[in-house]
Protein backbone atom coordinates (compact mmCIF):
# COMPACT_ATOMS: atom_id res chain seq x y z
CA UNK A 1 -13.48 9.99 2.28
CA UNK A 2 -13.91 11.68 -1.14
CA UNK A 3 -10.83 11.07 -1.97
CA UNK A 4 -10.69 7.88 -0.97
CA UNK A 5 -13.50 6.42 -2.43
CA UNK A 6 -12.44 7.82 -6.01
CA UNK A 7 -9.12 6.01 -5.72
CA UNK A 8 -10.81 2.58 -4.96
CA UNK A 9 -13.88 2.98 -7.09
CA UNK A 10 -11.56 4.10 -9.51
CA UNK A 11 -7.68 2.88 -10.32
CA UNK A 12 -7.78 0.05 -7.40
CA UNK A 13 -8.33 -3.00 -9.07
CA UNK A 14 -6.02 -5.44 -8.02
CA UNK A 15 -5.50 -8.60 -9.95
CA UNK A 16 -4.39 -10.94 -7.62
CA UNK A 17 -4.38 -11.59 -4.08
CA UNK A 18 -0.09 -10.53 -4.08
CA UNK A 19 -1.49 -7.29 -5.45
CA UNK A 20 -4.03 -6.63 -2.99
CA UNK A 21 -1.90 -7.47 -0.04
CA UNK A 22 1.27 -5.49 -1.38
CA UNK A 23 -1.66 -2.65 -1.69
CA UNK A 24 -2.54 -2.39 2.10
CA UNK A 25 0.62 -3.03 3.18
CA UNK A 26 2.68 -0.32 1.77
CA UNK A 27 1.60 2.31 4.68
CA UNK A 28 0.88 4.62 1.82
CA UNK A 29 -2.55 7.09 0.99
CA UNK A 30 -3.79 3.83 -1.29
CA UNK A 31 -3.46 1.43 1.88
CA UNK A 32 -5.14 4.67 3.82
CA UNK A 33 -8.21 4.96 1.23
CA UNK A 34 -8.79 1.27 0.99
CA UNK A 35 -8.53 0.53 4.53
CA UNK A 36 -11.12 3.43 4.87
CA UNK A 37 -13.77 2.46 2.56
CA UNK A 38 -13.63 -1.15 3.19
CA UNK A 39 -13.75 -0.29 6.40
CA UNK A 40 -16.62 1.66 6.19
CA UNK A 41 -18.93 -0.97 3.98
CA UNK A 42 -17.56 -3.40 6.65
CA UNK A 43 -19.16 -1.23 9.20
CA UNK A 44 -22.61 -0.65 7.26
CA UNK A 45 -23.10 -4.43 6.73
CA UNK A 46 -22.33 -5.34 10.60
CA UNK A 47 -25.58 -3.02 11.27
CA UNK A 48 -27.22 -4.60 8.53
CA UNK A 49 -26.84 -8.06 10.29
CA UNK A 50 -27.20 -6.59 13.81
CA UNK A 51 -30.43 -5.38 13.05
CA UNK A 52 -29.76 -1.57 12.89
CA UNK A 53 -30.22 -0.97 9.19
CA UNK A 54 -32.29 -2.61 6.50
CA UNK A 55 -31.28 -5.36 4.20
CA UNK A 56 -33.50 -3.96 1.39
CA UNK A 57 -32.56 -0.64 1.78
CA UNK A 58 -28.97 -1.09 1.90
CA UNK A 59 -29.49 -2.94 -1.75
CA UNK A 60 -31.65 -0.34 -3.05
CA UNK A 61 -29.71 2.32 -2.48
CA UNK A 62 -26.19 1.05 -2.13
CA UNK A 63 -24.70 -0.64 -5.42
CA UNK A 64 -20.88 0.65 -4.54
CA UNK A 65 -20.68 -1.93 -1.50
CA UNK A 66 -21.36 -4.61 -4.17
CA UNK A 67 -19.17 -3.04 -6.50
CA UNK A 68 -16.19 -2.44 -3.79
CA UNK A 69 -16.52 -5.65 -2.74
CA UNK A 70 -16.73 -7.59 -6.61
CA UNK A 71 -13.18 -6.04 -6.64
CA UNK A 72 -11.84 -8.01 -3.81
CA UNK A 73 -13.62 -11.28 -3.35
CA UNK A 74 -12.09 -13.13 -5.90
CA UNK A 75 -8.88 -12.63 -3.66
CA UNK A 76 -10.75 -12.58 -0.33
CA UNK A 77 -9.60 -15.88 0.86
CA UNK A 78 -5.85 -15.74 0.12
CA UNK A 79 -5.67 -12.13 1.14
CA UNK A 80 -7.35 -13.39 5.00
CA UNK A 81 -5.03 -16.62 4.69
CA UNK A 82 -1.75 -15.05 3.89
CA UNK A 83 -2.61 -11.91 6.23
CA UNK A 84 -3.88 -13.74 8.95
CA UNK A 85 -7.00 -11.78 9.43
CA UNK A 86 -9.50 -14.50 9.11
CA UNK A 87 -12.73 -12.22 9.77
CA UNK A 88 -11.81 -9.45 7.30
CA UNK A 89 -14.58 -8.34 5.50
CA UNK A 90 -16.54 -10.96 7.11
CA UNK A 91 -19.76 -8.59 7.05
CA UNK A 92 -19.48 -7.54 4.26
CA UNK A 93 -18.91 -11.48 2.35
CA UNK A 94 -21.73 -12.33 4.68
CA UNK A 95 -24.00 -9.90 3.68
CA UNK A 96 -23.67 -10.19 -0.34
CA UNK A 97 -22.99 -13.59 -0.26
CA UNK A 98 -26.02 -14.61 1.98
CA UNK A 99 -28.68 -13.91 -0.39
CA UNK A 100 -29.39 -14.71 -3.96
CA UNK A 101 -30.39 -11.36 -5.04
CA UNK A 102 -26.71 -10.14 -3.38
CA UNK A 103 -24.57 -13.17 -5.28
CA UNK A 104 -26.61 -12.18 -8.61
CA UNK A 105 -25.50 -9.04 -7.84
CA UNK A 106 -22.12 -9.42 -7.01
CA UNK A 107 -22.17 -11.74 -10.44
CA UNK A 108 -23.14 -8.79 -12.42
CA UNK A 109 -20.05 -6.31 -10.73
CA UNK A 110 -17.63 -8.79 -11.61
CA UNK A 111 -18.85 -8.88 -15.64
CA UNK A 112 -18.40 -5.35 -15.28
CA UNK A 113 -15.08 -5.39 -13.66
CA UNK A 114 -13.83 -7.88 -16.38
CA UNK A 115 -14.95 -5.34 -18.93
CA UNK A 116 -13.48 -2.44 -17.15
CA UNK A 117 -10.00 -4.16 -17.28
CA UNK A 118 -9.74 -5.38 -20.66
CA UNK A 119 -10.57 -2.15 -21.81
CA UNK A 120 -7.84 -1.13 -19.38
CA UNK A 121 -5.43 -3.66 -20.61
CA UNK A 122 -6.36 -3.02 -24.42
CA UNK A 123 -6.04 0.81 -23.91
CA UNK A 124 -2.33 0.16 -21.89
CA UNK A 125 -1.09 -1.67 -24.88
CA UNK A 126 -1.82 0.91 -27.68
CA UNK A 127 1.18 2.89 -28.39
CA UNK A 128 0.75 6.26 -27.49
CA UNK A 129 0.62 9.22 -30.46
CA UNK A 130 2.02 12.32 -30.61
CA UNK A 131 -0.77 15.21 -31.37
CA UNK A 132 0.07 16.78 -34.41
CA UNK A 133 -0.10 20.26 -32.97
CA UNK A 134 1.85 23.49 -34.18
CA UNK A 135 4.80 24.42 -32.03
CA UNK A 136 3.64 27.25 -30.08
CA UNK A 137 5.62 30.51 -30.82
CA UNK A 138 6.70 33.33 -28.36
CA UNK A 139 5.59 36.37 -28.49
């Protein structure tokens, strides 16, 4: 789950719905780790709406189910549409999306997402230097 949760909180940030699909549908270790967290924050928000956990507490102390989720909701819909899986994620969308203190939330991820991949895109598009190291000699 480690390992998972690195690669999604990390270098999955898919840009469009195509992306996100062509993600979970390559049967690879990517589709594996975000199929497992999403899972997983799926799973904590169903409690929270069944009753078994709190709301509150799952906000307080839980900021990378907002932040998993910011990555995905913009391409929530098409992803469900094109995938016919029309409940995916529902408890999760539910959840965040049902209260205002969740949406401001979920606001705030995506400013940081946006940041997060410009700085990507900016750093993608330098061209790359050579260090201007010594050639090591043997010995």
């Amino acid at each position: 789950m480690r390992e998972a949760r690195s690669y999604v909180g990390g270098n999955f940030l898919p840009a469009s719905a195509s992306e996100f699909i062509q993600i979970v549908s390559a049967g690879d270790r990517h589709s594996s780790f975000v199929l497992q967290v999403y899972g997983y924050w799926d799973m904590v928000a169903a409690f929270v709406r069944s009753g078994a956990l709190d709301a509150e507490l799952l906000y307080n102390t839980c900021p990378e189910m907002y932040f998993q989720y910011a990555k995905i909701q913009p391409h929530l819909a098409q992803f469900r549409e094109e995938m016919n899986l029309p409940e995916y994620l529902i408890n999760i969308e539910q959840l965040v999306e049902g209260s205002r203190a969740g949406c401001k939330r979920l606001e705030a991820m995506q400013k940081n997402l946006a940041a997060i991949a410009e700085a990507r895109s900016r750093s993608a598009s330098k061209p790359q230097t050579k260090s201007a190291s010594k050639p090591r000699t043997k010995r």
